[in-house]
C-alpha atoms as a PDB file:
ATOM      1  CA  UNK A   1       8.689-102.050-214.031  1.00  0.00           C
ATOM      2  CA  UNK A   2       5.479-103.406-214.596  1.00  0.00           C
ATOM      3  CA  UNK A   3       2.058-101.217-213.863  1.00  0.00           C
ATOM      4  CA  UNK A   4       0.483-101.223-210.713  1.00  0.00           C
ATOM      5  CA  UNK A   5      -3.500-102.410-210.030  1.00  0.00           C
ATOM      6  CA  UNK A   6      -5.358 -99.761-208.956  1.00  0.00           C
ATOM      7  CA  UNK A   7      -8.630 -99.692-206.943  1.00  0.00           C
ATOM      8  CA  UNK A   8     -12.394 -98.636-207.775  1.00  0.00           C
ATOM      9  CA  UNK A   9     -11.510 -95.640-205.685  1.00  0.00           C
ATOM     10  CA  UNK A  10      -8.636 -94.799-207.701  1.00  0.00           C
ATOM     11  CA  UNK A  11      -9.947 -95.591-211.135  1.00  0.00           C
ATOM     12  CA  UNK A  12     -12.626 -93.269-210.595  1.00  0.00           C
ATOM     13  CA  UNK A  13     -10.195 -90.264-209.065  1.00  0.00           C
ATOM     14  CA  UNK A  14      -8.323 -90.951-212.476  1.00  0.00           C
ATOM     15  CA  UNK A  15     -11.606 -90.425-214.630  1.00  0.00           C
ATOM     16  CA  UNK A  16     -13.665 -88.140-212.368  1.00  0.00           C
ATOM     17  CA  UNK A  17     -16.485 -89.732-212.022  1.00  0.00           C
ATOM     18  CA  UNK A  18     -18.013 -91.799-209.204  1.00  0.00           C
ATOM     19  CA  UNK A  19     -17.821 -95.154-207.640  1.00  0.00           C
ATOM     20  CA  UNK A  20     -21.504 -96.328-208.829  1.00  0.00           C
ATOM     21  CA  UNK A  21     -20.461 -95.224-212.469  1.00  0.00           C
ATOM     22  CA  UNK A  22     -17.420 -97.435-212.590  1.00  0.00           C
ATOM     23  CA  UNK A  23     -19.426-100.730-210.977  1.00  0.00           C
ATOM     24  CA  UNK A  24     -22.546 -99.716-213.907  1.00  0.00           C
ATOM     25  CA  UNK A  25     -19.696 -99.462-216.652  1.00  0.00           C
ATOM     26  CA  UNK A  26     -18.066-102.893-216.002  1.00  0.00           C
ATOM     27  CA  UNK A  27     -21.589-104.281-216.151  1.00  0.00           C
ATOM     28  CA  UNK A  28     -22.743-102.665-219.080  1.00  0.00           C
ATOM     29  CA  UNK A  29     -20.224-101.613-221.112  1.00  0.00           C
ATOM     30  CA  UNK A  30     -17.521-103.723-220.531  1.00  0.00           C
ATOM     31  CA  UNK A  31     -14.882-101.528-218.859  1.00  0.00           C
ATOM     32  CA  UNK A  32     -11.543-103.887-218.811  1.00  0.00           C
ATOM     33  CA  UNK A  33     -11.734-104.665-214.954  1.00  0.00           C
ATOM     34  CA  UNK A  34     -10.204-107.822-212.707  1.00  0.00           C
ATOM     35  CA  UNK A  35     -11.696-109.180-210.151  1.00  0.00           C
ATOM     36  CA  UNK A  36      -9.287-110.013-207.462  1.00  0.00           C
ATOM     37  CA  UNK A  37     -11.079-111.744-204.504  1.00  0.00           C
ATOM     38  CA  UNK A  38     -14.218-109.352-204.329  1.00  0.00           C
ATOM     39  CA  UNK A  39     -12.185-106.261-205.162  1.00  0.00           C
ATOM     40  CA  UNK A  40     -12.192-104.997-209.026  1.00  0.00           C
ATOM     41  CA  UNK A  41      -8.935-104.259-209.697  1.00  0.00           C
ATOM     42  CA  UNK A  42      -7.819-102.039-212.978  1.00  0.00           C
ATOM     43  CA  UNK A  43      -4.662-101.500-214.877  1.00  0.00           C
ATOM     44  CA  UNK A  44      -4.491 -97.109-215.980  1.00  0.00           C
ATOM     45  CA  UNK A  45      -3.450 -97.888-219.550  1.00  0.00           C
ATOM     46  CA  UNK A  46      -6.304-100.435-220.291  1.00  0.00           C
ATOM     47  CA  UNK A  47      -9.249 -98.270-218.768  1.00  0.00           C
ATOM     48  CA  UNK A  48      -7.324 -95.276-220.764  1.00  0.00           C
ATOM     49  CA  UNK A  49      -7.439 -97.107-224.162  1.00  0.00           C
ATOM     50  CA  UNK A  50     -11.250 -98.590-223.649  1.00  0.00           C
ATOM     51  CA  UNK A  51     -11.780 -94.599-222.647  1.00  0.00           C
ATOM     52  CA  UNK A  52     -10.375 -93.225-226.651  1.00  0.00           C
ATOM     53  CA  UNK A  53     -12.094 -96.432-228.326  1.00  0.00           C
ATOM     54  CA  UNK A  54     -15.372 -94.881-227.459  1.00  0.00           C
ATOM     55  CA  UNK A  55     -16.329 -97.050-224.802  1.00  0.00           C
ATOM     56  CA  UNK A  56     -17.677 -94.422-221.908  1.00  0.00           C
ATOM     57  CA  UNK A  57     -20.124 -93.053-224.764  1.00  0.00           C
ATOM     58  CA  UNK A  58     -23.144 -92.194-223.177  1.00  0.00           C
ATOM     59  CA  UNK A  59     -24.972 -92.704-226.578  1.00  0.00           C
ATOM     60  CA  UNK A  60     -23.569 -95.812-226.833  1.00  0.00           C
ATOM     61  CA  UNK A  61     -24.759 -99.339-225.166  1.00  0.00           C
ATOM     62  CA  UNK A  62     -22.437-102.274-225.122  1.00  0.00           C
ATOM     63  CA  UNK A  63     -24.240-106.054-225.556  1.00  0.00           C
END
């Protein structure tokens, strides 16, 4: 079975935080999103690995 898309709303449920820090994260530091239409749509186990490489550091800025 392959893994469902989930939504903004969901991918932020799943990290705790909100809404506005999941659209500023896929602009700035490249959190692995789809865009479907107008919707961003994510896949858990890709948002999960960018999460343990580091890439919701605070300290840390993405180009």
């Amino acid at each position: 079975m392959s893994e469902p898309w989930v939504s903004v709303e969901q991918i932020a449920e799943h990290l705790g935080v909100t809404r506005d820090s999941i659209y500023r994260w896929i602009d700035r530091k490249h959190l692995p999103a789809h865009r479907v239409g107008r919707l961003w749509k994510f896949k858990v186990s890709e948002v999960d690995e960018w999460v343990r490489a580091g890439g919701a550091d605070e300290h840390k800025e993405q180009e």
